[in-house]
N, C-alpha and C. Protein backbone atom coordinates (compact mmCIF):
# COMPACT_ATOMS: atom_id res chain seq x y z
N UNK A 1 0.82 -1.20 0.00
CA UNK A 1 0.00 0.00 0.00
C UNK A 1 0.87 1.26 0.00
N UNK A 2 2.36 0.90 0.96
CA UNK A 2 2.88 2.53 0.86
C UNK A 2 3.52 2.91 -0.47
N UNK A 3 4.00 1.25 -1.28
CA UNK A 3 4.71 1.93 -2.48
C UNK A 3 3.64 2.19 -3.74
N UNK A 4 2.48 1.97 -3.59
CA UNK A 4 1.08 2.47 -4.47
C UNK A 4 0.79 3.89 -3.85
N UNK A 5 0.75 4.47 -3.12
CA UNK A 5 0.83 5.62 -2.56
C UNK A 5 1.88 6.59 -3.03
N UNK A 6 2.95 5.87 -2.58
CA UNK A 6 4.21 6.73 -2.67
C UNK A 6 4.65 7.29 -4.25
N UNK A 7 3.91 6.15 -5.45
CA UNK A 7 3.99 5.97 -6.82
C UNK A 7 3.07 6.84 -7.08
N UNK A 8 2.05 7.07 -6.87
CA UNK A 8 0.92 7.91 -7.10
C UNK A 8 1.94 9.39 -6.61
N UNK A 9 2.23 9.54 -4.96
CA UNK A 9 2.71 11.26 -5.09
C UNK A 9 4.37 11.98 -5.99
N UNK A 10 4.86 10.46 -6.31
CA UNK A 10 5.89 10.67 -7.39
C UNK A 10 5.35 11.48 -8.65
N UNK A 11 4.26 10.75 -9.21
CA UNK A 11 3.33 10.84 -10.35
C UNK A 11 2.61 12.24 -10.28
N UNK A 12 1.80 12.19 -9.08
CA UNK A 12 1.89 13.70 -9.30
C UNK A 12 2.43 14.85 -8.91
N UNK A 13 3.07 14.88 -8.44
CA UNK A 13 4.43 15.78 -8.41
C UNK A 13 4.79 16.07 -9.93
N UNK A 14 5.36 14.83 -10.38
CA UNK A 14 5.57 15.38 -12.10
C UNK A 14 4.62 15.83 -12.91
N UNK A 15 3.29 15.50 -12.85
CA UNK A 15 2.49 16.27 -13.32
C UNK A 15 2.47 17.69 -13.13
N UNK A 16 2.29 17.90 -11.89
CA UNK A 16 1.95 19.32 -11.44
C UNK A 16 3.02 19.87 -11.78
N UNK A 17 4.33 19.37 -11.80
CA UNK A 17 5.80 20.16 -12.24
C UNK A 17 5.95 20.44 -13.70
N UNK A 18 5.16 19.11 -14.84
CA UNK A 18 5.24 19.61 -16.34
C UNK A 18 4.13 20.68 -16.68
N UNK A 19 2.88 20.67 -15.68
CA UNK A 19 1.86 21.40 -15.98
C UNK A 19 1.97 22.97 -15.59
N UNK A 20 3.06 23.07 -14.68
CA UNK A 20 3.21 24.43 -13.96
C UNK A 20 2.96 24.54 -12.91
N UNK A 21 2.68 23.53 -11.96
CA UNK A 21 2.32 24.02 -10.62
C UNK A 21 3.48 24.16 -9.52
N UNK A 22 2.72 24.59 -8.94
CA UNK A 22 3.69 24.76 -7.71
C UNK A 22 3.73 26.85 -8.10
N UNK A 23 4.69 27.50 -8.11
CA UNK A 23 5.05 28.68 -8.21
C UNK A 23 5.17 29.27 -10.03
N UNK A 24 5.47 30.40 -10.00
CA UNK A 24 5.75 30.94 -10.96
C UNK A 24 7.10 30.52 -11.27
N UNK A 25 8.10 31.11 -9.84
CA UNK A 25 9.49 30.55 -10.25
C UNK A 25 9.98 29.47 -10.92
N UNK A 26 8.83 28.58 -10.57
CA UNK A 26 9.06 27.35 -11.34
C UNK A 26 9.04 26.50 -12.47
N UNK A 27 8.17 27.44 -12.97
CA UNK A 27 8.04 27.00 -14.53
C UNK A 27 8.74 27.15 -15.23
N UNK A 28 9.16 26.06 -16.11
CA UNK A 28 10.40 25.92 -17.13
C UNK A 28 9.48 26.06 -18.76
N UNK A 29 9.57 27.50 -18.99
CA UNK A 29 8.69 27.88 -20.20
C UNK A 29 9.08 27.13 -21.39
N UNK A 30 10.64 26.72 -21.36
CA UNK A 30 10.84 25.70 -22.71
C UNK A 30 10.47 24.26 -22.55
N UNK A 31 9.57 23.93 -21.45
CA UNK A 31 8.99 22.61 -21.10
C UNK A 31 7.63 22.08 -21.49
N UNK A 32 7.04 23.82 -22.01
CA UNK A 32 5.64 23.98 -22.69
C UNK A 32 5.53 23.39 -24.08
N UNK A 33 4.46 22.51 -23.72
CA UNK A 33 4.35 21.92 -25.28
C UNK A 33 2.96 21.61 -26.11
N UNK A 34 1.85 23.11 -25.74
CA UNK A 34 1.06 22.76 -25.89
C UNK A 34 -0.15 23.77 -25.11
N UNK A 35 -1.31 24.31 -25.86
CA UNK A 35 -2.17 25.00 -25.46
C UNK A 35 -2.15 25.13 -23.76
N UNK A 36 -3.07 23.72 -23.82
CA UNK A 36 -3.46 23.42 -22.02
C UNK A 36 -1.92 23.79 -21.24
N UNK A 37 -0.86 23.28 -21.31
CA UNK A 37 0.45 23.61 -21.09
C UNK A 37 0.55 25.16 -20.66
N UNK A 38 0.28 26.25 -21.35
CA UNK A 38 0.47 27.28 -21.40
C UNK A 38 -0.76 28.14 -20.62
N UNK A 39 -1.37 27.18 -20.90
CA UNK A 39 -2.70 27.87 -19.26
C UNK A 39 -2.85 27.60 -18.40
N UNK A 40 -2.04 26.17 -18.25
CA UNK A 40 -1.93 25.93 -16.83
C UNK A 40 -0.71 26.94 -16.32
N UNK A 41 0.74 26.86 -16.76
CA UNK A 41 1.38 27.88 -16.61
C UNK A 41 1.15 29.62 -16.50
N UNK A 42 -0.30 29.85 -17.09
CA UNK A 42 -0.53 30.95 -16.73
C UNK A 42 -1.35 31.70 -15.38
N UNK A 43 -2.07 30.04 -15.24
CA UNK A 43 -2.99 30.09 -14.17
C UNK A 43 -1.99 30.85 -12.65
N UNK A 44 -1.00 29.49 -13.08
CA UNK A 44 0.08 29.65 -12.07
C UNK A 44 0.53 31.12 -11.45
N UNK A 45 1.00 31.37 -12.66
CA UNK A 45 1.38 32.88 -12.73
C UNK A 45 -0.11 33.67 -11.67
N UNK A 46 -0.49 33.86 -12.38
CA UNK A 46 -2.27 34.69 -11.82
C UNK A 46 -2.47 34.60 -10.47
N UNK A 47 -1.84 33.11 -9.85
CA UNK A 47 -2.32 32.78 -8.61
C UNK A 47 -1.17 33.07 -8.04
N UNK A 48 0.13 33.37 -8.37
CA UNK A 48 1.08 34.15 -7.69
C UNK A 48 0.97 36.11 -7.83
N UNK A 49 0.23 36.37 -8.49
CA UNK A 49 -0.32 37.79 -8.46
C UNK A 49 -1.00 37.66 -7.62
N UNK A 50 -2.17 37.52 -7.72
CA UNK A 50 -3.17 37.41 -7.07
C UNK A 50 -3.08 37.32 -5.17
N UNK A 51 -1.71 35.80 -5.07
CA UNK A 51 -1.28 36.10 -3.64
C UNK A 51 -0.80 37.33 -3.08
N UNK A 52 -0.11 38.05 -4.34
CA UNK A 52 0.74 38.91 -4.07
C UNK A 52 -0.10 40.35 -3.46
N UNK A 53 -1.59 40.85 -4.52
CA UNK A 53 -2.13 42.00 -4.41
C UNK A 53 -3.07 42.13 -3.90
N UNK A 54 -3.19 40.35 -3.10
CA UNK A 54 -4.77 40.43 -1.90
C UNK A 54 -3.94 41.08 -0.16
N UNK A 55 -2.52 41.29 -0.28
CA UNK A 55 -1.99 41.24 0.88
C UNK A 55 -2.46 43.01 0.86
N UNK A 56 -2.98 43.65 -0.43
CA UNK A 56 -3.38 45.23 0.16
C UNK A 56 -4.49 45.57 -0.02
N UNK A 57 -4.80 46.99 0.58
CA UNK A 57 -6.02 47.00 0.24
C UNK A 57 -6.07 48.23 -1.23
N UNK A 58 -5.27 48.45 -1.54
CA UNK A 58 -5.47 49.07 -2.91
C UNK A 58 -4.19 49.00 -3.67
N UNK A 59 -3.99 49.91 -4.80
CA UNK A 59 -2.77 49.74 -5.60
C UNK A 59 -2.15 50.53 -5.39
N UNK A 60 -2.41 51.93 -4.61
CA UNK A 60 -1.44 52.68 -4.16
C UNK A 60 -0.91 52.34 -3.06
N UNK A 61 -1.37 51.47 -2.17
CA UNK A 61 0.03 50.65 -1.16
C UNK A 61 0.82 49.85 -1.32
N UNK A 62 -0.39 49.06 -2.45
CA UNK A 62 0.71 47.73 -3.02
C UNK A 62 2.09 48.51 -3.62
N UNK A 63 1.39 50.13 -4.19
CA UNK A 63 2.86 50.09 -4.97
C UNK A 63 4.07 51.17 -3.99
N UNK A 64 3.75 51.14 -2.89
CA UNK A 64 4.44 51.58 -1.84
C UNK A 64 5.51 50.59 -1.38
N UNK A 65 5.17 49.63 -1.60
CA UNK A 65 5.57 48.10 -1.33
C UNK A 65 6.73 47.86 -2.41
N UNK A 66 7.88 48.04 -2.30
CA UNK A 66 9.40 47.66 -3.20
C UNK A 66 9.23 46.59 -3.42
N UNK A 67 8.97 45.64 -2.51
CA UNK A 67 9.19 44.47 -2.28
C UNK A 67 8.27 43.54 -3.40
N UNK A 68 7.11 44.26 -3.51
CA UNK A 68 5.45 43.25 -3.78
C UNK A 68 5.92 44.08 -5.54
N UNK A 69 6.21 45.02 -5.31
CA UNK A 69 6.32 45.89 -6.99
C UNK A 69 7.15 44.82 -7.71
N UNK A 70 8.44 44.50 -7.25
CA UNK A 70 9.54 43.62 -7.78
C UNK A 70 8.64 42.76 -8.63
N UNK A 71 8.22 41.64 -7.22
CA UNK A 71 7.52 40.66 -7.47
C UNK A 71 6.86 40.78 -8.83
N UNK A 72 5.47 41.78 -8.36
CA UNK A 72 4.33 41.76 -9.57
C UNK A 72 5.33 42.12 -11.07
N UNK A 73 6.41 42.65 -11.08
CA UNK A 73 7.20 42.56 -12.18
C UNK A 73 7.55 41.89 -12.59
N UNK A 74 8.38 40.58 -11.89
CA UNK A 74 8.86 39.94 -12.67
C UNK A 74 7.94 38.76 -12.67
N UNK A 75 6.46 38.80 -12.10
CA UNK A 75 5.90 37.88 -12.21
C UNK A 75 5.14 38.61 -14.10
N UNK A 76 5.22 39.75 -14.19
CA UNK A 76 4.67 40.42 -15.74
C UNK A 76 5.73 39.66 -16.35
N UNK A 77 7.27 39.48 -16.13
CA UNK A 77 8.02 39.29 -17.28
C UNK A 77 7.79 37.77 -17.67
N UNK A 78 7.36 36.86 -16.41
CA UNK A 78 7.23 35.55 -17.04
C UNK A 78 5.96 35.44 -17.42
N UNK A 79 4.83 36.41 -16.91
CA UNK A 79 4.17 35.82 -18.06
C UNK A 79 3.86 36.21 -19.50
N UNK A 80 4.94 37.17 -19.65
CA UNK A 80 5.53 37.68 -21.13
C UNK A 80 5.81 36.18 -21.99
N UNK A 81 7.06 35.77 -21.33
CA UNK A 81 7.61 34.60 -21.37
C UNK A 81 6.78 33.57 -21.68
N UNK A 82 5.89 33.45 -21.07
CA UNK A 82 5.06 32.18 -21.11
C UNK A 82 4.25 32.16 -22.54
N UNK A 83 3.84 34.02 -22.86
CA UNK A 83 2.77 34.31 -23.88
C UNK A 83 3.73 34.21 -25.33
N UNK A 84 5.07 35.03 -25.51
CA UNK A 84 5.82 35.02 -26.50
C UNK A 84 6.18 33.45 -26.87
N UNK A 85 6.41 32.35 -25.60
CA UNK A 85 6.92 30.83 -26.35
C UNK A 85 5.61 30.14 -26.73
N UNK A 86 4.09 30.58 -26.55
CA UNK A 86 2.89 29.89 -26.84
C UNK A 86 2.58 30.45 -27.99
N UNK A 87 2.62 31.55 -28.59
CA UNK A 87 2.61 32.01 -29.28
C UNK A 87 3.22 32.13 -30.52
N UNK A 88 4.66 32.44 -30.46
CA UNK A 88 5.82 32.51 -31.28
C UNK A 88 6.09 30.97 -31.83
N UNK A 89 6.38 30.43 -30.62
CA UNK A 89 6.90 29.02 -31.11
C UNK A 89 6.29 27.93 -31.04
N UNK A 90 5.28 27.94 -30.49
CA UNK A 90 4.03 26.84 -30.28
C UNK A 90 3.52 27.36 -31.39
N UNK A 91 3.08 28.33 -31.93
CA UNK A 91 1.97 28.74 -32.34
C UNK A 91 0.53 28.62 -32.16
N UNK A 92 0.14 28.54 -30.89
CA UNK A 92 -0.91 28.31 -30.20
C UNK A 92 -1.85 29.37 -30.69
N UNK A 93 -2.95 29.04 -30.72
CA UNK A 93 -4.17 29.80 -31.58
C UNK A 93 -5.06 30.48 -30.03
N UNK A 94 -5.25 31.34 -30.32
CA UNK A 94 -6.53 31.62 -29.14
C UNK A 94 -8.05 30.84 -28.81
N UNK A 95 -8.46 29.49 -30.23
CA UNK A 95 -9.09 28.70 -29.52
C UNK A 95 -8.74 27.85 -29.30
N UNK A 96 -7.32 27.63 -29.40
CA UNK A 96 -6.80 26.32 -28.87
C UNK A 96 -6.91 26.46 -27.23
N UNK A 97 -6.54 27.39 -26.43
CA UNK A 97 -6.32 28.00 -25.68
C UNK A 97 -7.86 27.96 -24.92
N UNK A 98 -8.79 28.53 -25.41
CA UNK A 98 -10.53 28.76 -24.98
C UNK A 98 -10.74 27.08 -24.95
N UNK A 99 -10.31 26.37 -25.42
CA UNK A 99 -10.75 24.77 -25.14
C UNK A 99 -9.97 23.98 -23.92
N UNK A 100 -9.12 24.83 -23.55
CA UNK A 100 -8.44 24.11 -22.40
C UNK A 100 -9.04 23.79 -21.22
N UNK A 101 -9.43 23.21 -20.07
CA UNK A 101 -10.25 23.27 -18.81
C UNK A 101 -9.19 24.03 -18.24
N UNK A 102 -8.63 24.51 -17.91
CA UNK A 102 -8.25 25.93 -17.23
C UNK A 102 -8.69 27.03 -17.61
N UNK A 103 -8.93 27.34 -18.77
CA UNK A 103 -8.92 28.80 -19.33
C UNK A 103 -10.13 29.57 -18.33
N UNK A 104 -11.40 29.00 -18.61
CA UNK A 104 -12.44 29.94 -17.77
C UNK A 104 -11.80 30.32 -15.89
N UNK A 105 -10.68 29.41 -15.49
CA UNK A 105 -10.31 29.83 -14.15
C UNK A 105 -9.37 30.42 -14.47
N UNK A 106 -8.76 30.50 -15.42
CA UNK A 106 -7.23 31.80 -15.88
C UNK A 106 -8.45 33.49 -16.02
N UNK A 107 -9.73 33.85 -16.68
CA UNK A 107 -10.42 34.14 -16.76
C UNK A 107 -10.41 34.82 -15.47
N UNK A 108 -11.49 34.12 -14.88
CA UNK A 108 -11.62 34.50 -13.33
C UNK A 108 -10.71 34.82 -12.61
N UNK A 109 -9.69 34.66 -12.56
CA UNK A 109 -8.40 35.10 -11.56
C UNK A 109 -8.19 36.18 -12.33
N UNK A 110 -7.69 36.60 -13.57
CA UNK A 110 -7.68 37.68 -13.98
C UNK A 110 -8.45 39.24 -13.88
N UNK A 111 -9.99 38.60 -14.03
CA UNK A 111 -10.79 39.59 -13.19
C UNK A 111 -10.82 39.78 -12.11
N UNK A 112 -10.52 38.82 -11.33
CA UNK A 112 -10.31 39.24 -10.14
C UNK A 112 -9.11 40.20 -9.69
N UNK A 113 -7.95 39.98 -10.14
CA UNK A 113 -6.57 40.52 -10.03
C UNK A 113 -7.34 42.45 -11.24
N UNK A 114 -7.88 42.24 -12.01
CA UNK A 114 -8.59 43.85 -12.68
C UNK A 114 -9.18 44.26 -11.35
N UNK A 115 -9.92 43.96 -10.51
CA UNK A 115 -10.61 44.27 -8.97
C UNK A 115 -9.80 45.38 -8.36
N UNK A 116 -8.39 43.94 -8.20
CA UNK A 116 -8.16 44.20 -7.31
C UNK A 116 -6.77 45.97 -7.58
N UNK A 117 -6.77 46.04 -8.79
CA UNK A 117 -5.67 46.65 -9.46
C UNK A 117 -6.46 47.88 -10.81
């Protein structure tokens, strides 16, 4: 039972690691190979904003904040990164993208992060 267990959190671990989870830092954008790929990686991204700009209560503190500004920057540059290799070199279509089961929650976090910004 523990090595059916233990095989299963191996398994997904690598999932969640080819799909993007875990952090922004973590995504290896030349690992993307594929619509869903690139929205799960974006989700990622969104949900590291998102941690980042619920810690204020508006955008003129957040951007008082050196620290959270950095962040929300270089969390913009990867998901530059993420959009230029889905794009450019995937050539990923925008309904390839609308068919993914992430997209409507990349969606929603986004409006939410417009709220909050």
């Amino acid at each position: 039972m523990k090595k059916v267990l233990l095989s299963l959190g191996v398994v997904a671990t690598l999932a969640m690691t080819s799909c993007g989870g875990g952090s922004a830092e973590d995504i290896k954008v030349e690992d993307l190979k594929d619509a869903c790929g690139c929205v799960d990686a974006m989700n990622v991204v969104a949900d590291d904003v998102l941690a980042t700009v619920d810690k204020f209560d508006s955008e003129e503190e957040l951007e008082k904040d050196e620290e959270a500004v950095k962040k929300i920057d270089a969390l913009e540059e990867k998901f530059e990164e993420i959009e230029d290799h889905c794009k450019d070199k995937l050539e990923v279509k925008k309904s390839d993208i609308e068919a993914c089961d992430g997209f409507k929650t990349f969606v929603e976090k986004m409006e939410k992060i417009e709220e909050k910004l």
